[in-house]
Protein backbone atom coordinates (compact mmCIF):
# COMPACT_ATOMS: atom_id res chain seq x y z
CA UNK A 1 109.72 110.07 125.63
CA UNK A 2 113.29 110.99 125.18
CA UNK A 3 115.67 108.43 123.98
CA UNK A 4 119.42 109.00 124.00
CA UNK A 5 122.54 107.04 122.77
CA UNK A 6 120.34 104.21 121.52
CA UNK A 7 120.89 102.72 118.26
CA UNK A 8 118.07 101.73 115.56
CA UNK A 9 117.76 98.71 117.30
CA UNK A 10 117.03 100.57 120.83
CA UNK A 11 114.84 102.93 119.32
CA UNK A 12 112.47 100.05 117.78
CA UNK A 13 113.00 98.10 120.80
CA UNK A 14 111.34 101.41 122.40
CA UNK A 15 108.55 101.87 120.01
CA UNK A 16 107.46 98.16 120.57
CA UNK A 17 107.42 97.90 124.55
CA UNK A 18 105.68 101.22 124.27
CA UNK A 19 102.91 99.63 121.98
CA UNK A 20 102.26 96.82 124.19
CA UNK A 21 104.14 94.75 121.40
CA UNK A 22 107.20 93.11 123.44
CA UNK A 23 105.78 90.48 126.91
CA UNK A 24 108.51 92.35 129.36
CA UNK A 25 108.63 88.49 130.97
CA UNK A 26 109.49 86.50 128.06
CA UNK A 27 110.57 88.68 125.79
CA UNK A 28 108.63 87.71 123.22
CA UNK A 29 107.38 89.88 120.45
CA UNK A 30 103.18 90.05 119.89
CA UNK A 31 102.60 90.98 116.52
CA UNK A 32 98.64 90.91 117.09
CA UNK A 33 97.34 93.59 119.60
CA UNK A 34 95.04 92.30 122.71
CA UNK A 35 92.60 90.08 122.45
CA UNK A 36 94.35 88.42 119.45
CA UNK A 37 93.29 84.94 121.05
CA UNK A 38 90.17 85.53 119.59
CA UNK A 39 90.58 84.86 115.51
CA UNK A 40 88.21 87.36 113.73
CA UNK A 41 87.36 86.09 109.71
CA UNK A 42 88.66 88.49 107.33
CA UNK A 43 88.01 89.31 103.93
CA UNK A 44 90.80 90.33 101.28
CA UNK A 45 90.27 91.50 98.10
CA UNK A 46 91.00 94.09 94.99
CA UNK A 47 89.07 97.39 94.83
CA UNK A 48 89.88 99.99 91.87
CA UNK A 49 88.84 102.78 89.82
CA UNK A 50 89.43 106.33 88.80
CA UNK A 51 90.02 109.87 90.43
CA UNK A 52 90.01 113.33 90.31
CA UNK A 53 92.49 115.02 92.25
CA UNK A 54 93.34 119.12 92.92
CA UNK A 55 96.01 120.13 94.61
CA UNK A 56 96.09 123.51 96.05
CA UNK A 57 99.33 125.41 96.91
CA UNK A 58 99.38 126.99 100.44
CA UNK A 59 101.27 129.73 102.27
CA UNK A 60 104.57 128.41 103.58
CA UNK A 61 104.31 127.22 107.27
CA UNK A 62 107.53 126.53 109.20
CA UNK A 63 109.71 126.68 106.20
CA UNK A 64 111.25 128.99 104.29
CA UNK A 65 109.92 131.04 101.47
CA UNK A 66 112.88 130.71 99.60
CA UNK A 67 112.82 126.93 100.58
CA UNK A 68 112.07 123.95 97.91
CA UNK A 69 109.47 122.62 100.15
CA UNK A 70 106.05 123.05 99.38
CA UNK A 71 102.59 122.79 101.12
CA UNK A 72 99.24 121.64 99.57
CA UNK A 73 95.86 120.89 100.34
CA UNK A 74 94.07 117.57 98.57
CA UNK A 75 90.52 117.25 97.30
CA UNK A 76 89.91 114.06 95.62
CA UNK A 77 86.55 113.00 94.26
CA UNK A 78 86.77 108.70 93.79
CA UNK A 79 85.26 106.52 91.47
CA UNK A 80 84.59 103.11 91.17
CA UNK A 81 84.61 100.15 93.98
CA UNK A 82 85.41 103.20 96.04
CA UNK A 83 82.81 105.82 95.40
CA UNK A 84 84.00 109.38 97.85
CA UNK A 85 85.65 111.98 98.85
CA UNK A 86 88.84 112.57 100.29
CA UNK A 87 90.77 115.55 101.67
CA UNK A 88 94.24 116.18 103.16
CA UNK A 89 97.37 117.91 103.25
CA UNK A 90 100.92 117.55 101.54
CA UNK A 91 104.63 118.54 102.49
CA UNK A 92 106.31 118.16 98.95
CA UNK A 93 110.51 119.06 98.26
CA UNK A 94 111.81 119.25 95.27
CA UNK A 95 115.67 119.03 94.46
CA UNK A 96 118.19 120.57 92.33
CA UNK A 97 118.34 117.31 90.14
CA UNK A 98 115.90 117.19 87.49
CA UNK A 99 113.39 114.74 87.89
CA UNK A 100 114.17 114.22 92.15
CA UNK A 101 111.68 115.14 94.70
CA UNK A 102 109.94 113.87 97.64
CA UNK A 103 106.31 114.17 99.32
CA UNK A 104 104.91 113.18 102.41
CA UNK A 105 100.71 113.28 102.61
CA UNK A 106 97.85 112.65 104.99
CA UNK A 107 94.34 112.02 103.45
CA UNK A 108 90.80 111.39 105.21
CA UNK A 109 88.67 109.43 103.02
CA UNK A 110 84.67 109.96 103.22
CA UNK A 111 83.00 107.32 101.19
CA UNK A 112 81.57 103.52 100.04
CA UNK A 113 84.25 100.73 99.71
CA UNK A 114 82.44 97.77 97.67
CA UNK A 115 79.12 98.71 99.46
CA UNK A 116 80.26 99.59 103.13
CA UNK A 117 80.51 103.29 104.78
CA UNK A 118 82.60 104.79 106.85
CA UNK A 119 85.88 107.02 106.90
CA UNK A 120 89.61 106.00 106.72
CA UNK A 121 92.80 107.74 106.61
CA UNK A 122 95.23 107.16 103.75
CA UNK A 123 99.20 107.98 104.71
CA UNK A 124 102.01 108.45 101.64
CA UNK A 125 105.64 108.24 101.08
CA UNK A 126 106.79 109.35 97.79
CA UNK A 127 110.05 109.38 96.58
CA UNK A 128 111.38 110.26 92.70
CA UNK A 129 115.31 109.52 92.29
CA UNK A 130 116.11 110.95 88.59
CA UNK A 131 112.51 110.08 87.32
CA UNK A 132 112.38 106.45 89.11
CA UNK A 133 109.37 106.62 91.64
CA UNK A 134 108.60 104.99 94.51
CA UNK A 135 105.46 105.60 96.53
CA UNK A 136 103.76 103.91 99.53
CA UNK A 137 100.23 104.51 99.86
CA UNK A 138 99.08 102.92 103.40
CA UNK A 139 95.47 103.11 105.31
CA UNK A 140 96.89 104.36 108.90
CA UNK A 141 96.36 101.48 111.48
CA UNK A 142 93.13 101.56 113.01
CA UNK A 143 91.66 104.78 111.21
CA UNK A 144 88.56 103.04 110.02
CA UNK A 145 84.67 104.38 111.48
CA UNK A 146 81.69 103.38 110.11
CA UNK A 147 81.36 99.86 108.61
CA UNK A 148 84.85 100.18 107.50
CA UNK A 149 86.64 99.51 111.20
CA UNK A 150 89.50 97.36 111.07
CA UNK A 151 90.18 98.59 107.35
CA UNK A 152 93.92 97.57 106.81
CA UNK A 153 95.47 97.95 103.05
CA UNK A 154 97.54 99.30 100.55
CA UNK A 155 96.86 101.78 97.55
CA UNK A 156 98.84 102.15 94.25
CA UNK A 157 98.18 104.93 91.82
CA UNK A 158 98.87 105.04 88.61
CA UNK A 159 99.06 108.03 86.24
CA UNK A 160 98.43 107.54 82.33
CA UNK A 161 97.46 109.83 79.94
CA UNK A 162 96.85 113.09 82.59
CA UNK A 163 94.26 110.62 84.09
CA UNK A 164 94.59 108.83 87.89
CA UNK A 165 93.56 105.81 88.71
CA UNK A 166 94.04 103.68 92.10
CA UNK A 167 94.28 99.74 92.94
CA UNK A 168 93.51 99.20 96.39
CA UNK A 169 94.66 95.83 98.22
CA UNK A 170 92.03 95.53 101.52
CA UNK A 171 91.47 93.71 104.43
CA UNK A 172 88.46 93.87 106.17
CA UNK A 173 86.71 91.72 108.81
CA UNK A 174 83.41 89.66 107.51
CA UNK A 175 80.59 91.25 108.15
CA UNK A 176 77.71 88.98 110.02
């Protein structure tokens, strides 16, 4: 789809009545996808724990050599109310500002979550303005397999002491 001299607002107008998420009729906006008459029970809670992460560089793709953007693969090993693997991929830039950088990341995540099994993909935003981060850790919509479909949540990670940890904010449905 090509979209031409629309605005922000056109361009998420677009997005939206391509995801089924505007009723052409009325207008209205659906914020639940179909089938949202039926109310499923959810459960939300607080997983966390530690991991082990290596990053390994990569040859450059379709950017420079000489460019500040880098390439990695991910292999993380998780502990705790999430017991797994993980691996993806990384796109990270780095600045000439000490301390300002940027990385964008894709992760598929093999494992248990508080006693359920499946596979779910993890998607990050990370941003570092003169040593202030900001990072967005999100499970992609609709990613989940296993006993972990319909997985919706949001990871933080913290680093202290060389050592990674995670708190993970879940949804799930109730299991029957």
């Amino acid at each position: 789809m090509i979209i031409r001299g629309c605005g922000a607002t056109g361009v998420l107008a677009t997005i939206w009545l391509s995801l089924g998420m505007v009723d052409l009729a009325s207008g209205q906006t659906r914020l639940a996808g179909p089938g949202s008459d039926h109310k499923e029970a959810v459960v939300t809670t607080h997983a966390r724990g530690a991991f082990e992460v290596k990053l390994t560089p990569q040859p450059p793709g379709v950017e420079a050599e000489d460019s500040m953007v880098s390439r990695l693969m991910i292999d993380k090993r998780f502990h705790g109310d999430l017991e797994g693997t993980s691996r993806g991929q990384m796109l990270a830039a780095t600045t000439g500002e000490q301390g300002s950088a940027g990385y964008v990341a894709i992760e598929l995540v093999r494992g248990t979550l508080e006693g359920r099994t499946g596979t779910f993909m993890l998607q990050h935003s990370g941003t570092m303005a003169r040593g202030a981060p900001h990072l967005s850790v999100s499970v992609i919509p609709d990613s989940g397999t296993g006993e972990l479909v319909g997985l919706t949540g949001q990871m933080s990670i913290t680093i202290a002491d060389g050592k990674h940890s995670y708190e993970f904010e879940y949804t799930l449905p109730a299991t029957h």
